[in-house]
C-alpha atoms as a PDB file:
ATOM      1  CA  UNK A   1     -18.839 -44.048 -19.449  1.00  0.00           C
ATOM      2  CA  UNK A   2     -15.069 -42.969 -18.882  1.00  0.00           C
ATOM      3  CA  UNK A   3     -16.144 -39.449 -18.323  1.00  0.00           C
ATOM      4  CA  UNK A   4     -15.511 -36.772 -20.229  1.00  0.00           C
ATOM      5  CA  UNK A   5     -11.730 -36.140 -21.988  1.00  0.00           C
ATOM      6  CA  UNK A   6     -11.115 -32.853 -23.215  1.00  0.00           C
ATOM      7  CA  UNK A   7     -10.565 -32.612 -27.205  1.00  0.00           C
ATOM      8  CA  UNK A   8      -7.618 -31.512 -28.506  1.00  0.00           C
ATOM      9  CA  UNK A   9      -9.102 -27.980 -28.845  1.00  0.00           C
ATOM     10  CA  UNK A  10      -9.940 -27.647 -25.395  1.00  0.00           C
ATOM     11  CA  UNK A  11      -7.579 -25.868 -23.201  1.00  0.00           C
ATOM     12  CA  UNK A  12      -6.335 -28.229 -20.057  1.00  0.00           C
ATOM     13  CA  UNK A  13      -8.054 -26.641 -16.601  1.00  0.00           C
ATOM     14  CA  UNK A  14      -5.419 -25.069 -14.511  1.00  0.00           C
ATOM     15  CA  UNK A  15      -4.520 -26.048 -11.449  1.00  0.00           C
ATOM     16  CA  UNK A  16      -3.764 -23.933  -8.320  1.00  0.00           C
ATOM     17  CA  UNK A  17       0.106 -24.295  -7.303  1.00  0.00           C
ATOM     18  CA  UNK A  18      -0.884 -25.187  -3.713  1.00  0.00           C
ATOM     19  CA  UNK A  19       2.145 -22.747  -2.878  1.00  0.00           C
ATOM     20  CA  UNK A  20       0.340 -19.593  -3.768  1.00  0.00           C
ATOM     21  CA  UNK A  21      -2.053 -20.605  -0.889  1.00  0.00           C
ATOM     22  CA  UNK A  22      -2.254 -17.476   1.439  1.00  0.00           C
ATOM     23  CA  UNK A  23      -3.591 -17.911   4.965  1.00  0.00           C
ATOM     24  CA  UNK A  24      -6.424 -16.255   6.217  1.00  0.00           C
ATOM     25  CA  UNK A  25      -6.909 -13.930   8.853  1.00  0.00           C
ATOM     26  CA  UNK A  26      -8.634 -12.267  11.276  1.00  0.00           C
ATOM     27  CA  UNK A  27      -9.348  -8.581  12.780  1.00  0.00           C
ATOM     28  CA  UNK A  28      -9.368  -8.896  16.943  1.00  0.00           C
ATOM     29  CA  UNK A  29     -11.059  -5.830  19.167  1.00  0.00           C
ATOM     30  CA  UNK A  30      -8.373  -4.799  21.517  1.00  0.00           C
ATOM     31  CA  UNK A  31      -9.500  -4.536  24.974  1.00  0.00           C
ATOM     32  CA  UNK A  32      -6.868  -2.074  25.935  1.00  0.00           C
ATOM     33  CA  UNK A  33      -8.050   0.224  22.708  1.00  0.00           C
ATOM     34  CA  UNK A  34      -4.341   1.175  22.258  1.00  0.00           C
ATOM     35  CA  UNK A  35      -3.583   2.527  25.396  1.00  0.00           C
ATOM     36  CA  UNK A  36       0.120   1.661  24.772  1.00  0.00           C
ATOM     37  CA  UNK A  37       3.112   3.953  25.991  1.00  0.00           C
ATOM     38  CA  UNK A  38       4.144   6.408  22.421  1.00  0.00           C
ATOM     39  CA  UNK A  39       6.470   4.397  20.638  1.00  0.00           C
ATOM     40  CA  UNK A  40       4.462   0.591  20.852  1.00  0.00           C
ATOM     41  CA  UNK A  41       3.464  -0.767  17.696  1.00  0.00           C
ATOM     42  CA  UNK A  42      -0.169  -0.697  18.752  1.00  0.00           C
ATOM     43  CA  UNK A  43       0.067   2.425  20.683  1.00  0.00           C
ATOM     44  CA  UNK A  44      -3.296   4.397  19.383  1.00  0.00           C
ATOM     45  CA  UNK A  45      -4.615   1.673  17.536  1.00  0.00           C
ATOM     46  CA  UNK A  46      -7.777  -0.053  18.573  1.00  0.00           C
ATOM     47  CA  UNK A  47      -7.598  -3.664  16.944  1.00  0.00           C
ATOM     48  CA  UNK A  48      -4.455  -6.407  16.031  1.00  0.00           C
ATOM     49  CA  UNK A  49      -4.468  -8.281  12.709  1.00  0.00           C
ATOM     50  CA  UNK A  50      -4.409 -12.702  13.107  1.00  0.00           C
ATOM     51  CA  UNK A  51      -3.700 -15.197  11.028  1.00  0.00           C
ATOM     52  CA  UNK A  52      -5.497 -18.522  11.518  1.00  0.00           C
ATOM     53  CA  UNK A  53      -3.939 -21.406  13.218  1.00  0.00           C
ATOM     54  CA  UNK A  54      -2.146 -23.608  11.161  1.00  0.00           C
ATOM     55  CA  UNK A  55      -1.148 -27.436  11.829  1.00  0.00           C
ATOM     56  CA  UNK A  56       2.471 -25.868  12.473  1.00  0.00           C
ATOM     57  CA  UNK A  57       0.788 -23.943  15.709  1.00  0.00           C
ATOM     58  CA  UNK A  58      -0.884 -27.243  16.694  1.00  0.00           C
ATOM     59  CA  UNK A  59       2.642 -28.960  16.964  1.00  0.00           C
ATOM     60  CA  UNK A  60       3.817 -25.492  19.137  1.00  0.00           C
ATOM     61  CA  UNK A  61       0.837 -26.685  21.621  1.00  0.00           C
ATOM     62  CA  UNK A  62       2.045 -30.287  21.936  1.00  0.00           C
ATOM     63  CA  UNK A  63       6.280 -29.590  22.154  1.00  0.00           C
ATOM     64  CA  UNK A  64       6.561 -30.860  25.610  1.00  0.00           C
ATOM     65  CA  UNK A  65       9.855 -28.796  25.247  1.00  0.00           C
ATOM     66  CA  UNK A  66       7.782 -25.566  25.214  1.00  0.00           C
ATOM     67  CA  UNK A  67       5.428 -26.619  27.830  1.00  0.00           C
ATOM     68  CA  UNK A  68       7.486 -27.736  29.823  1.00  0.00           C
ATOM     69  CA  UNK A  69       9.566 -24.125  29.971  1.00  0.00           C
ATOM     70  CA  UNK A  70       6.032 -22.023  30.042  1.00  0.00           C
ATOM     71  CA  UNK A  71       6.639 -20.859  26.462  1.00  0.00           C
ATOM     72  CA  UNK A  72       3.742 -22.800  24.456  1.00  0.00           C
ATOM     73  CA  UNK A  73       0.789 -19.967  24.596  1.00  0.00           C
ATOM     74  CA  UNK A  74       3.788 -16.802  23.938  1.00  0.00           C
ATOM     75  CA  UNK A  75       5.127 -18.458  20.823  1.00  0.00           C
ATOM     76  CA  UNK A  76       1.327 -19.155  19.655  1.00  0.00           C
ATOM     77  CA  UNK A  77       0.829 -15.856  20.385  1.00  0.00           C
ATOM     78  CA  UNK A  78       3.899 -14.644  18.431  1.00  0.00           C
ATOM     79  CA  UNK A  79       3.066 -16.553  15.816  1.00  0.00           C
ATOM     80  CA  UNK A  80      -0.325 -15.481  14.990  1.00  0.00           C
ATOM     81  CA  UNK A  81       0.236 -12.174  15.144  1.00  0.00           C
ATOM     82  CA  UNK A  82       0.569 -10.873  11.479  1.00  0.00           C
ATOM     83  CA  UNK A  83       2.930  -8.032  12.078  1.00  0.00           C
ATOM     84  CA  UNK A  84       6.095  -9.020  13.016  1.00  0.00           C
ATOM     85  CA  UNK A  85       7.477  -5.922  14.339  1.00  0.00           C
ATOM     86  CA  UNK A  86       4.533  -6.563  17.597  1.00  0.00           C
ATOM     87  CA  UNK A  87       6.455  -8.374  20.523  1.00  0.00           C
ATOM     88  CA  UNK A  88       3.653 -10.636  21.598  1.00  0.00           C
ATOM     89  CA  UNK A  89       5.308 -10.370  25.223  1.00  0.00           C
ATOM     90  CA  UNK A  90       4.422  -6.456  25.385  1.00  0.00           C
ATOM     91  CA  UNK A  91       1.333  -7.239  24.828  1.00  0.00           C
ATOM     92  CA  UNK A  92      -0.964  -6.749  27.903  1.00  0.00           C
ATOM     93  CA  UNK A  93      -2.945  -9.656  29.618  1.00  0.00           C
ATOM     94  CA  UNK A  94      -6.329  -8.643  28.559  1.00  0.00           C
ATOM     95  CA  UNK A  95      -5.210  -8.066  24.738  1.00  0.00           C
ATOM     96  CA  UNK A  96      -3.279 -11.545  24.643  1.00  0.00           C
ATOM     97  CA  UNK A  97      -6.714 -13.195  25.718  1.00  0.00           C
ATOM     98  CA  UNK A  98      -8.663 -11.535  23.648  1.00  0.00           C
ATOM     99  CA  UNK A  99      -6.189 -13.019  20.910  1.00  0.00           C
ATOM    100  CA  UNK A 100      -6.472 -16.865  22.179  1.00  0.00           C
ATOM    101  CA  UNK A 101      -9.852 -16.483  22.665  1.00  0.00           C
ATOM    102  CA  UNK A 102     -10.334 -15.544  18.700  1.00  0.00           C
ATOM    103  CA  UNK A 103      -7.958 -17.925  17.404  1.00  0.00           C
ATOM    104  CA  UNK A 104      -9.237 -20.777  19.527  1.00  0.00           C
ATOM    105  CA  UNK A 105     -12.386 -20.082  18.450  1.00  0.00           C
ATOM    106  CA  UNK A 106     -11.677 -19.594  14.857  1.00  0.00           C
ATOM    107  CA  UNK A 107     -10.090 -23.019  14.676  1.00  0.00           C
ATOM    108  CA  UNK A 108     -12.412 -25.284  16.642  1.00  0.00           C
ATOM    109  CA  UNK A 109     -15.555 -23.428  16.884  1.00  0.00           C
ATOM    110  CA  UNK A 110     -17.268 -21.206  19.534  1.00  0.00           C
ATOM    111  CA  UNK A 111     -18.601 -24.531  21.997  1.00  0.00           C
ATOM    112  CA  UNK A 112     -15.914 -25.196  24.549  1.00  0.00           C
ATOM    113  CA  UNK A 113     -16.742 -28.566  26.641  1.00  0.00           C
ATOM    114  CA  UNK A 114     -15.007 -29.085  29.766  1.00  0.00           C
ATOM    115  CA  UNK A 115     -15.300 -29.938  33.061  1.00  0.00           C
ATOM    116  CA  UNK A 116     -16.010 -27.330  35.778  1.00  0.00           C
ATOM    117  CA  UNK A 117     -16.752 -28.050  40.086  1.00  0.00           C
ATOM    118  CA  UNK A 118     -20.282 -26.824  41.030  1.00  0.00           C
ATOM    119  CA  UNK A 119     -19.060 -23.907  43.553  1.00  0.00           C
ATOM    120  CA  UNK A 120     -22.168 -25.186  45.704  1.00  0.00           C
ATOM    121  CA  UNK A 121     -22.169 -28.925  45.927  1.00  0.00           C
ATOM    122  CA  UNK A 122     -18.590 -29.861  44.564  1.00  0.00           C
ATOM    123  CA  UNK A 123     -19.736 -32.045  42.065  1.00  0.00           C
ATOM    124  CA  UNK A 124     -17.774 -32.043  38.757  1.00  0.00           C
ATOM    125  CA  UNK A 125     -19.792 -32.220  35.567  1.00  0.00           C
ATOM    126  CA  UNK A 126     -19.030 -31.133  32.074  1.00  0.00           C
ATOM    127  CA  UNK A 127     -20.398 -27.908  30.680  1.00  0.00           C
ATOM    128  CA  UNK A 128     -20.366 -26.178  27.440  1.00  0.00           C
ATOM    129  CA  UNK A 129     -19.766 -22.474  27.183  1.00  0.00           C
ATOM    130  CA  UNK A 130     -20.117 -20.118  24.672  1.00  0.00           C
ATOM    131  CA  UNK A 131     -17.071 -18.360  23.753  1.00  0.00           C
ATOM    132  CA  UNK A 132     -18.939 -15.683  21.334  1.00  0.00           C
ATOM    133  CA  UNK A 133     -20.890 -14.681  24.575  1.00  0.00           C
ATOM    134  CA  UNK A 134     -17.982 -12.285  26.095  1.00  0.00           C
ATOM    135  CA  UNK A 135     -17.948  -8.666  26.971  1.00  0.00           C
ATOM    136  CA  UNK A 136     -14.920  -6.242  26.525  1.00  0.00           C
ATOM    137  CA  UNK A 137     -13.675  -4.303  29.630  1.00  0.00           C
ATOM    138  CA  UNK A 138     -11.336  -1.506  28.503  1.00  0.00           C
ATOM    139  CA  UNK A 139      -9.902  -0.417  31.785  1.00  0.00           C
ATOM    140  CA  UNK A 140     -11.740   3.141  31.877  1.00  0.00           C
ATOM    141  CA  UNK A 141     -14.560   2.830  34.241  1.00  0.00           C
ATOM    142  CA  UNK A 142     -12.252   5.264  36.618  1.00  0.00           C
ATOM    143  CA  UNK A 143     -14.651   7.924  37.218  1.00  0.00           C
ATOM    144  CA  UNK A 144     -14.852   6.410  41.357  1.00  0.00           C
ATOM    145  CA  UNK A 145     -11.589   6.780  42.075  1.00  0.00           C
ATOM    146  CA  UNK A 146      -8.880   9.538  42.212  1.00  0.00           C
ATOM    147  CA  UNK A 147      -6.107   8.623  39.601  1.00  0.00           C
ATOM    148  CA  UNK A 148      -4.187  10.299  37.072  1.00  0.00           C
ATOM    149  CA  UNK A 149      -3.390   8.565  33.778  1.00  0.00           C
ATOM    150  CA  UNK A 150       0.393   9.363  32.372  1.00  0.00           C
ATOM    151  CA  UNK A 151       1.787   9.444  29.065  1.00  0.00           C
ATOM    152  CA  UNK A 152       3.379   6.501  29.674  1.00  0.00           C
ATOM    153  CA  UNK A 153       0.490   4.291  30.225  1.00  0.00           C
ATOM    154  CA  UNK A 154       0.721   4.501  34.229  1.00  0.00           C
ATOM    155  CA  UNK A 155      -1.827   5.602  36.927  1.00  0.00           C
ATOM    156  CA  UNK A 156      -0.931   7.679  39.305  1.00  0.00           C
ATOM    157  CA  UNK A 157      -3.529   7.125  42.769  1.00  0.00           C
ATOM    158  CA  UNK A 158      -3.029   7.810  46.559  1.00  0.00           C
ATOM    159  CA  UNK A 159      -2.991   4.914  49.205  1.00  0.00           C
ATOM    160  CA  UNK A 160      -5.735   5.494  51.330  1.00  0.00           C
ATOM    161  CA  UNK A 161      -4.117   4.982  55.013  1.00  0.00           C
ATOM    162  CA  UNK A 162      -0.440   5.825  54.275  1.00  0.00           C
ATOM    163  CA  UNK A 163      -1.027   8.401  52.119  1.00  0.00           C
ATOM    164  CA  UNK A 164       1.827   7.170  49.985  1.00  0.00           C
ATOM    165  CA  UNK A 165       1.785   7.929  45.874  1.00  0.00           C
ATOM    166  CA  UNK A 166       1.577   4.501  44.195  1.00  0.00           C
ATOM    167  CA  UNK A 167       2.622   4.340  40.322  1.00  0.00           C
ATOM    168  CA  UNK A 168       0.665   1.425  38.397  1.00  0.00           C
ATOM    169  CA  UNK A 169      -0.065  -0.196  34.942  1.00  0.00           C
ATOM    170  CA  UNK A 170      -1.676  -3.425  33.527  1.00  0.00           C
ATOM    171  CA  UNK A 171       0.450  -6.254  33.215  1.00  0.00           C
ATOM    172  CA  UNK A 172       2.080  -7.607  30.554  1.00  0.00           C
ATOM    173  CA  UNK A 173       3.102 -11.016  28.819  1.00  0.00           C
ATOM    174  CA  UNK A 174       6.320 -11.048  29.823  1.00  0.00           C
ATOM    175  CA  UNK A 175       5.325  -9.982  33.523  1.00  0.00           C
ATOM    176  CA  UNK A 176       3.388 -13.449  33.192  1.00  0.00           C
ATOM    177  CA  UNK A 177       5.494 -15.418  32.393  1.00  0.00           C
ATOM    178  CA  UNK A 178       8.105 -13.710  35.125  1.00  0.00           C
ATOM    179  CA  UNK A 179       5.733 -14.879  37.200  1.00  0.00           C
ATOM    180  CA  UNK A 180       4.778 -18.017  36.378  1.00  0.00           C
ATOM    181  CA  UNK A 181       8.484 -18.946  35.837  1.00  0.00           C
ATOM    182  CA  UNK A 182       9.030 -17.543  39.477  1.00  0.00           C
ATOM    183  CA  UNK A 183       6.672 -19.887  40.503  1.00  0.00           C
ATOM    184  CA  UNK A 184       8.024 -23.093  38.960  1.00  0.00           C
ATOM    185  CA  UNK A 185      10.928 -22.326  40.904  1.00  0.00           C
ATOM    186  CA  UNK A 186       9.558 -21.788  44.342  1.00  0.00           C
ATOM    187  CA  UNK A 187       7.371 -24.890  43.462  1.00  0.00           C
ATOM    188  CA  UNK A 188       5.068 -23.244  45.910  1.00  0.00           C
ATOM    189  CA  UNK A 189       1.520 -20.791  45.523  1.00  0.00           C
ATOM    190  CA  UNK A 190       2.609 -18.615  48.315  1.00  0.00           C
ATOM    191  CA  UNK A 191       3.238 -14.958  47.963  1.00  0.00           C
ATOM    192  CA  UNK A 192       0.828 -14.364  44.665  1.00  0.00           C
ATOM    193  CA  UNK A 193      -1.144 -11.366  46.103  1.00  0.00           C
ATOM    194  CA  UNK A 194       3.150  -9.823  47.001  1.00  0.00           C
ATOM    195  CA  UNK A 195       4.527 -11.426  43.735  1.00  0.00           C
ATOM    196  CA  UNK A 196       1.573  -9.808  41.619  1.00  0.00           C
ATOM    197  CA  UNK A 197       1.828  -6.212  43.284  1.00  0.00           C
ATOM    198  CA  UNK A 198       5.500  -6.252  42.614  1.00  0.00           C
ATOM    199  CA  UNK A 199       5.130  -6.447  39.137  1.00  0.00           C
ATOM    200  CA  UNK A 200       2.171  -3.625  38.473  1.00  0.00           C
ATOM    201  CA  UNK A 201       3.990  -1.550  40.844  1.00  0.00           C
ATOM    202  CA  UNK A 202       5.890   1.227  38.741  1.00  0.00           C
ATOM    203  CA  UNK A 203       7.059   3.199  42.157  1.00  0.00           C
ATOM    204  CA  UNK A 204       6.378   4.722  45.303  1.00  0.00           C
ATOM    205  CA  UNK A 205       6.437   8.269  45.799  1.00  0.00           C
ATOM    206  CA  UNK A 206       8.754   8.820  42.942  1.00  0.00           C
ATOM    207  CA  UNK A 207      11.282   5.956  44.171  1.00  0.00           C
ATOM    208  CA  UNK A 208      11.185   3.160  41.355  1.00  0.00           C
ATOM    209  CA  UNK A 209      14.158   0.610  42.791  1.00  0.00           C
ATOM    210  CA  UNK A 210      13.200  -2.600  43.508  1.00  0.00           C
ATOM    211  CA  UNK A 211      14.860  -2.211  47.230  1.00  0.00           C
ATOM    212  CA  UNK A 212      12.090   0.136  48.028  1.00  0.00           C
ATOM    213  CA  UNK A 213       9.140  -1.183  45.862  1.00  0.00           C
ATOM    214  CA  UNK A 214       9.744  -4.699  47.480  1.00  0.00           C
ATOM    215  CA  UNK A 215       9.535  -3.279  50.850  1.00  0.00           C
ATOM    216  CA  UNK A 216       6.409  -1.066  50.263  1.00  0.00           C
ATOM    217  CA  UNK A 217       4.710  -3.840  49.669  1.00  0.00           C
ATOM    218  CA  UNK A 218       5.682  -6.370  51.709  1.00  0.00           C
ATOM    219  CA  UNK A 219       5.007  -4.118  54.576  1.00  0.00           C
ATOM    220  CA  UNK A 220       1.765  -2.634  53.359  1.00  0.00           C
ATOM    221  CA  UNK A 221      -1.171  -3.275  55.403  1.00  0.00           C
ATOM    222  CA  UNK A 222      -4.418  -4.653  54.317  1.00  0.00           C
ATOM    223  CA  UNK A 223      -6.657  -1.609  53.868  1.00  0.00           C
ATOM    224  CA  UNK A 224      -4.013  -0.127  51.117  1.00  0.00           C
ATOM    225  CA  UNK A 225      -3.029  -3.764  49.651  1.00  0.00           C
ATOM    226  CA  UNK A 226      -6.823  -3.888  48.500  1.00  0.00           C
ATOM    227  CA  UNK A 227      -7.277  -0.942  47.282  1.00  0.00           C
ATOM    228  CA  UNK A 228      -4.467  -0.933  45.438  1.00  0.00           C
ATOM    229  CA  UNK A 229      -5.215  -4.305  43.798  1.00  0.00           C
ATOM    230  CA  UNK A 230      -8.751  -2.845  43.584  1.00  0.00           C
ATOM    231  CA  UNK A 231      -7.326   0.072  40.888  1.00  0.00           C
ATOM    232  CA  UNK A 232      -5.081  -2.658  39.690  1.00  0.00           C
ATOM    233  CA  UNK A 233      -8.446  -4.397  38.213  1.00  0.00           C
ATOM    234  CA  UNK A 234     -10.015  -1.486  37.379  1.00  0.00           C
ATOM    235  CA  UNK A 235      -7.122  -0.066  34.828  1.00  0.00           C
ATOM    236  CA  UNK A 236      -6.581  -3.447  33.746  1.00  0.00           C
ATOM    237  CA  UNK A 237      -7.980  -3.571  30.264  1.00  0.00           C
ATOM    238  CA  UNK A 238      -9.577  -7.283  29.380  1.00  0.00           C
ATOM    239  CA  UNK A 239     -12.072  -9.733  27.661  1.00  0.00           C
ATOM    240  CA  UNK A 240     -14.509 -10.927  29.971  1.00  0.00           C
ATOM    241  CA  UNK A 241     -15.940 -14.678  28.915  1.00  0.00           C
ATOM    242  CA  UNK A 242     -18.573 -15.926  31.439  1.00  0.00           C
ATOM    243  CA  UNK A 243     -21.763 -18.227  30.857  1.00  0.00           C
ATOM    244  CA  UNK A 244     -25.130 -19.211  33.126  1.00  0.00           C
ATOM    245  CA  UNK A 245     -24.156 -22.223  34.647  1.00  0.00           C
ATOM    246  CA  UNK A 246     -26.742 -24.653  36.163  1.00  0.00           C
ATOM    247  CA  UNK A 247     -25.401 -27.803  37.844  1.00  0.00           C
ATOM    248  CA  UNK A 248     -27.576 -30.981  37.563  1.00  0.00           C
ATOM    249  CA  UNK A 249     -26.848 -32.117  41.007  1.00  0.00           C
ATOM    250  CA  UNK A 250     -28.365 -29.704  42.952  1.00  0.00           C
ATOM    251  CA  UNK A 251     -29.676 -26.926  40.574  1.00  0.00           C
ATOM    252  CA  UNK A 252     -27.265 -24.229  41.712  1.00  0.00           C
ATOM    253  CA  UNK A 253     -26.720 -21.615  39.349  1.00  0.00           C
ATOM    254  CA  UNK A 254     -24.518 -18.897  39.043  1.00  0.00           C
ATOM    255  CA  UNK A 255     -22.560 -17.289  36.096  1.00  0.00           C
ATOM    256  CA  UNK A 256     -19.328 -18.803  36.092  1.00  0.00           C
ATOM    257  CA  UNK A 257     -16.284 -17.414  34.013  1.00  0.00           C
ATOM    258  CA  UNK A 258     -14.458 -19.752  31.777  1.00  0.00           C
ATOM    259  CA  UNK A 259     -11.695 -22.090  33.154  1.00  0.00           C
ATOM    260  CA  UNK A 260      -8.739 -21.822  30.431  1.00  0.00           C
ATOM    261  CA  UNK A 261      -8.324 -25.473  31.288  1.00  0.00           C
ATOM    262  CA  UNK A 262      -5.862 -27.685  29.432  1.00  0.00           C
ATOM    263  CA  UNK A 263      -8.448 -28.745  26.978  1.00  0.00           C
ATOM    264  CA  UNK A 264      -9.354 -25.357  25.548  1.00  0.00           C
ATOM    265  CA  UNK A 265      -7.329 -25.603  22.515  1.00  0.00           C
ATOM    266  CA  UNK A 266      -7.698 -29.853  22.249  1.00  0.00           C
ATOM    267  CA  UNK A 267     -11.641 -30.102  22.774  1.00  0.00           C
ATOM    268  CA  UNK A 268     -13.562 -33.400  22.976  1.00  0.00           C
ATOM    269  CA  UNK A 269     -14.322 -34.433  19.087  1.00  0.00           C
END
């Protein structure tokens, strides 16, 4: 009845040092395939290597220190990426999602529950997506449009009405959070549409100052400002996560792309 006891014969079982634990990880599709300027780490290469999230990156979610400063999702970001010699701020938007999206996943499961507005009736319900349901856009579907691609991971297109040469590229991280810290600042929502072109904007016929960029687009008019933001989406390499949602109020439906609310890495348990 006291259970077995091994005899003096018997060789003791061995027990794991819990220090030669190694963390596992992850492969993640790139969205943007590689289509890095020569000389990125990931220029060429089509998928990143992740670690899982660790208790350590929960506590980097909840410093109200690097919330407060905008820094939270980078240094996840950072941190989960398993070569060290990749700037997670390089990174562009689409691959850094794609990244989230499989650690988030990874660590809480592929059901995300949260609250989303009925687009036709207003009224706010809760709503569980899917995240395994996604689709990959890798910025190539340019056959409808007159662009040149350069070796430094630019497009080169013509503005339809002022026939001026516009220079563009996907956004980064760090353009992100230029943006977002820009924003803190202003305390204000104005100017995103201006604030957004000046940062994919690489030049202007050749000119690649500020001065001049600034002014382009501040004084473009609307036919050239779309289709410039147009191109903008259409080189802009990303994951796309979007479910069938029905609302019980009124039976609207509609597929609606997932809110990266503040809940998607704290879901309801």
């Amino acid at each position: 009845m006291g259970g077995h006891k091994p005899k003096k014969t018997e060789d003791v079982p061995h027990m794991a040092n819990p220090m030669d634990f190694v963390a596992p990880s992850q492969i993640v599709d790139l969205p943007s395939k590689g289509r890095y300027p020569e000389g990125h780490p990931l220029c060429g290469e089509d998928t990143i290597e992740i670690k899982y999230m660790t208790a350590k990156d929960e506590d980097i979610l909840t410093s109200r220190s690097l919330l407060k400063k905008g820094v939270a999702i980078d240094r996840l970001i950072q941190n989960l990426i398993k070569d060290t010699s990749i700037d997670s701020k390089s990174l562009y938007i689409g691959d850094r999602n794609a990244i989230i999206v499989h650690a988030r996943a990874s660590a809480y499961g592929e059901d995300y529950t949260t609250k989303v507005s009925c687009p036709a009736c207003g009224e706010t319900t809760k709503f569980k997506f899917d995240l395994s349901k996604y689709e990959i856009y890798h910025g190539d579907r340019l056959e409808k449009i007159e662009i040149t691609e350069t070796q430094e991971g630019t497009f080169i297109t013509m503005l339809p009405l002022s026939n001026i040469q516009a220079e563009i590229r996907p956004l980064t991280g760090r353009d992100e959070m230029k943006m977002v810290s820009s924003s803190k600042r202003k305390e204000t929502l104005e100017n995103l549409i201006t604030r957004q072109m000046k940062h994919f904007v690489v030049s202007f016929n050749g000119y690649t100052d500020s001065k001049t960029i600034n002014y382009v687009v501040d004084n473009m008019v609307a036919t050239d400002s779309k289709y410039i933001r147009d191109v903008f989406k259409l080189i802009s390499p990303d994951l796309i996560l979007a479910d069938n949602f029905e609302c019980s109020s009124c039976d609207h439906e509609e597929v609606m792309s997932v809110p990266f609310g503040a809940d998607f890495f704290w879901p309801d348990r």
